[in-house]
Protein backbone atom coordinates (compact mmCIF):
# COMPACT_ATOMS: atom_id res chain seq x y z
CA UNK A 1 0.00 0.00 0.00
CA UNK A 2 1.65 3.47 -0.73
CA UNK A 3 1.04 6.16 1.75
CA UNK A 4 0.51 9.46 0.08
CA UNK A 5 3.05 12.06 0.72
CA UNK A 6 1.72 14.38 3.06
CA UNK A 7 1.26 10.96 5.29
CA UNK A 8 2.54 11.20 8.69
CA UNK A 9 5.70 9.60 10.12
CA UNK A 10 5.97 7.79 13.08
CA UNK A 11 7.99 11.08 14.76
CA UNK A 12 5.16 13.44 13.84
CA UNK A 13 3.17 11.61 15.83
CA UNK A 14 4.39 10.16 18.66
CA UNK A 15 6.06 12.04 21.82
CA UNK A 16 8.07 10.65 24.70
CA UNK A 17 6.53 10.83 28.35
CA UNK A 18 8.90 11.68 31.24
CA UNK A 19 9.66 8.15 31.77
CA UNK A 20 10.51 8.01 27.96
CA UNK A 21 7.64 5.97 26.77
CA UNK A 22 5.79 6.83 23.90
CA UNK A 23 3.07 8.59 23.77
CA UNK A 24 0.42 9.85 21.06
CA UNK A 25 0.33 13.61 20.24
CA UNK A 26 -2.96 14.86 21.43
CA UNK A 27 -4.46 15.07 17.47
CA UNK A 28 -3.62 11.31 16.84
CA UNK A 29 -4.70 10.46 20.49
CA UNK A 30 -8.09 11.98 18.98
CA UNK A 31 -8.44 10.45 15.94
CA UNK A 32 -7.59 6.76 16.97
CA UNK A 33 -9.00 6.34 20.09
CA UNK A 34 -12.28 8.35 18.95
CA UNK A 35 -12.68 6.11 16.35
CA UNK A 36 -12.15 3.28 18.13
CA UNK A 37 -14.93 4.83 20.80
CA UNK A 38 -16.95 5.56 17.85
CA UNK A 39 -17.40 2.46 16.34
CA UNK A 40 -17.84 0.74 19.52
CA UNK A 41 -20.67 3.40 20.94
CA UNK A 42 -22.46 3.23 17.66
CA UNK A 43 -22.19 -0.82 17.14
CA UNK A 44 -23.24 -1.99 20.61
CA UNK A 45 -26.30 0.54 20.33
CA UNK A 46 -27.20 -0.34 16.75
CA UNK A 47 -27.29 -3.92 18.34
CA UNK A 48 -29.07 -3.81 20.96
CA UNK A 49 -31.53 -1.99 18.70
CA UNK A 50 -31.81 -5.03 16.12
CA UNK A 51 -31.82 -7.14 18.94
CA UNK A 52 -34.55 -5.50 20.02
CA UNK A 53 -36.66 -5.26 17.06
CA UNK A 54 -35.86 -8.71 15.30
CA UNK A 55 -33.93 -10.82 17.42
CA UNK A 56 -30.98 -10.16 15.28
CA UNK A 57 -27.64 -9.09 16.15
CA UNK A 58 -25.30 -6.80 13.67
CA UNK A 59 -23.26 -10.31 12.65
CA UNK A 60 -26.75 -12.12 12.25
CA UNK A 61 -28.06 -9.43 9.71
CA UNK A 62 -24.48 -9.52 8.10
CA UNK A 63 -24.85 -13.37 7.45
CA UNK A 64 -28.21 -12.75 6.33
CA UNK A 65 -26.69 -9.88 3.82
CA UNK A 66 -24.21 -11.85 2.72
CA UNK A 67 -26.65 -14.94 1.75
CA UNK A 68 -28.95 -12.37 0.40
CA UNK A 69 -26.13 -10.95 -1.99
CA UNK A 70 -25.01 -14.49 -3.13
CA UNK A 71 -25.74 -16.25 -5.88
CA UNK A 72 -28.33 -18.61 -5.16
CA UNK A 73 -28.63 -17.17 -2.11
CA UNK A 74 -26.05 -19.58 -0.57
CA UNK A 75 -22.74 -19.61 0.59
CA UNK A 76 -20.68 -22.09 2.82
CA UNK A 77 -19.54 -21.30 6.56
CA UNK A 78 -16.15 -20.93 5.75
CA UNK A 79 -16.56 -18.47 3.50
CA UNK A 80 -19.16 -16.93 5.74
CA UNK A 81 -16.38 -16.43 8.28
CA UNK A 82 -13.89 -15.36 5.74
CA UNK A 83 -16.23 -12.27 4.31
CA UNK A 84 -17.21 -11.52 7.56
CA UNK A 85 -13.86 -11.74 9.82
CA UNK A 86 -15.57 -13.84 11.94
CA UNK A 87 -14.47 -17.58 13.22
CA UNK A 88 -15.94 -20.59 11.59
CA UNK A 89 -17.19 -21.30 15.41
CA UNK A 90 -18.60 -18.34 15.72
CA UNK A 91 -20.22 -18.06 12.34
CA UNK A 92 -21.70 -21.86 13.40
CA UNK A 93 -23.33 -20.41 16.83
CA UNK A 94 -24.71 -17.45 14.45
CA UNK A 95 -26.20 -20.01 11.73
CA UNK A 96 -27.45 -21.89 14.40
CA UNK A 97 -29.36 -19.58 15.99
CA UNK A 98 -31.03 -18.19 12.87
CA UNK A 99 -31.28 -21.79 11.74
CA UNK A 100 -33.94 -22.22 14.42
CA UNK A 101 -35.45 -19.05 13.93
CA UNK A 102 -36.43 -20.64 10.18
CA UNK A 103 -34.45 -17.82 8.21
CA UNK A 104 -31.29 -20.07 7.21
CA UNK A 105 -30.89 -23.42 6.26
CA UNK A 106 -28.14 -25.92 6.40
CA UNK A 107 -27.49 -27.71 3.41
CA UNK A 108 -24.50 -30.48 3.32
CA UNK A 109 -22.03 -28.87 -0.05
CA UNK A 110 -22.20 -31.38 -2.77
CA UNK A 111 -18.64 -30.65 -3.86
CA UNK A 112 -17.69 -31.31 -0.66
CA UNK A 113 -18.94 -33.77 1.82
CA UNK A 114 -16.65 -32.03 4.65
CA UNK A 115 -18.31 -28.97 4.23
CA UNK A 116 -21.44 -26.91 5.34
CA UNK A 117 -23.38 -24.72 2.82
CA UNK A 118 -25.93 -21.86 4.58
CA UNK A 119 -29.08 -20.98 2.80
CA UNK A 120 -31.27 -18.09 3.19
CA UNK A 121 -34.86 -18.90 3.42
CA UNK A 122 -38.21 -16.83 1.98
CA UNK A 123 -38.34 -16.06 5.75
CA UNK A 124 -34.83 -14.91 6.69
CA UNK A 125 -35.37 -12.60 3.14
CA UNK A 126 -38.28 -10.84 4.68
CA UNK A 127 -36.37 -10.60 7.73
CA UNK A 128 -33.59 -8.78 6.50
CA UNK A 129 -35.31 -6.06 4.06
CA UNK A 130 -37.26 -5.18 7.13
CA UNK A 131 -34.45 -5.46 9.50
CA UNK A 132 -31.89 -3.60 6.55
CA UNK A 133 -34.53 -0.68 6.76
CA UNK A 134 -34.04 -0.02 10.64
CA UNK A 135 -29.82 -0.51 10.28
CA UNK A 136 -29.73 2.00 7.62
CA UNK A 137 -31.78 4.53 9.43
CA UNK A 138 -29.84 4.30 12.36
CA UNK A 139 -26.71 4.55 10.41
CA UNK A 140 -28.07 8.23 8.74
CA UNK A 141 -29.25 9.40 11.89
CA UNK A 142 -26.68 8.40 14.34
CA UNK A 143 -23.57 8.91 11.86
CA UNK A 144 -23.89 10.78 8.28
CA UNK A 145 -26.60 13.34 9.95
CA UNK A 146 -23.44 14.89 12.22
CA UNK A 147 -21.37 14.96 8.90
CA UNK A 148 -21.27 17.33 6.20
CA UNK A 149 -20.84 15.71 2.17
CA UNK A 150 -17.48 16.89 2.35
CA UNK A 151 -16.75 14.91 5.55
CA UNK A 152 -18.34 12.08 4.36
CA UNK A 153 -16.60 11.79 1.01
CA UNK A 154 -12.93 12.22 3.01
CA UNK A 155 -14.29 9.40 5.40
CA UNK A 156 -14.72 7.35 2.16
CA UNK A 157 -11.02 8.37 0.81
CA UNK A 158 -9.58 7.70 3.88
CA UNK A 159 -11.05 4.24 4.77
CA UNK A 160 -10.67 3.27 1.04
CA UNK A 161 -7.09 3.43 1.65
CA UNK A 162 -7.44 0.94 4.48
CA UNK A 163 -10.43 -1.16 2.88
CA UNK A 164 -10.31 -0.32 -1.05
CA UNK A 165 -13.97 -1.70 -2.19
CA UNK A 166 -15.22 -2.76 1.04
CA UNK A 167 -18.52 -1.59 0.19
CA UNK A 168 -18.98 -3.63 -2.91
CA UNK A 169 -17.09 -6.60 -1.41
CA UNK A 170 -20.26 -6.29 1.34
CA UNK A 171 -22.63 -6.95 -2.02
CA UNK A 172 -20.53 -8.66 -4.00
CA UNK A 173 -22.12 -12.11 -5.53
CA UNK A 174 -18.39 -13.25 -6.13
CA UNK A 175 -19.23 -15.84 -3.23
CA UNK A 176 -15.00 -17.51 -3.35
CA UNK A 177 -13.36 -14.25 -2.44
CA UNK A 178 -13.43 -13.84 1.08
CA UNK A 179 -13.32 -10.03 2.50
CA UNK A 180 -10.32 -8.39 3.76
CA UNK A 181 -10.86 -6.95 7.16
């Protein structure tokens, strides 16, 4: 990845401490840790509102996205977990779960008796356009509302740097290529 050339170095923004530790400058401090903050305030309350509401939470609707988005509107768990950064164990507890619930099916991989495909069911399909609806509302109002156009297009510069095509890799029907996270 090439940094562009008005990218930081590693003196401009660190400092030592008195005990000669290192230290963030007070601007980095800022931007890491209030992302981190961020994306932790605004993910454990977008969960507990889908949680809430459908009995979903944010990795359950991603599963169901990611089904939704695939061809055939199946994928196996390992490349569940792979697109999703998840583990295979914890992708299983997930499928589980919505496996009861009727919205995803397990079907046994023909290609591969070792393997488990996930289906999305006519169920799990309403489920998610509903669910989609509330996630993307809360996403306007609790993020892009506090941004200008110009913030959010340096947001996308900036993470696409870090990410480039996350956003179509979250649609993409290319079911083999798991995500980079």
């Amino acid at each position: 990845m090439s940094q562009p050339s008005n990218t930081a170095t590693t003196a401009d923004s660190t400092i030592a401490t008195p005990d000669g530790s290192p230290q963030w400058q007070p601007t980095y401090a800022d931007a890491w840790i209030g992302l981190l903050q961020t994306h932790r305030h605004l993910t454990r309350e977008l969960d507990t509102k889908l949680e809430a509401s459908y009995g979903l939470t944010l990795s359950g609707l991603e599963l169901l996205a990611r089904l939704a988005a695939a061809p055939e509107h199946w994928l196996r768990l390992s490349i569940l977990a792979g697109q999703t950064g998840l583990s295979l164990s914890r992708v299983s507890r997930i499928v589980d779960a919505l496996e009861q619930r009727g919205l995803i099916e397990r079907r046994g991989c023909p290609s591969d008796a070792r393997a488990t495909n996930a289906h999305l069911t006519g169920a799990g399909a309403t489920l998610l356009d509903t669910a989609e609806g509330t996630h993307i509302a809360f996403v306007q109002e609790r993020f892009f509302d506090h941004l200008s156009c110009e913030e959010i297009e340096t947001l996308a510069e900036i993470f696409a740097r870090f990410a480039p095509g996350a956003a179509k890799a979250c649609t993409s029907s290319d079911s083999e290529a798991p995500l980079s996270a």
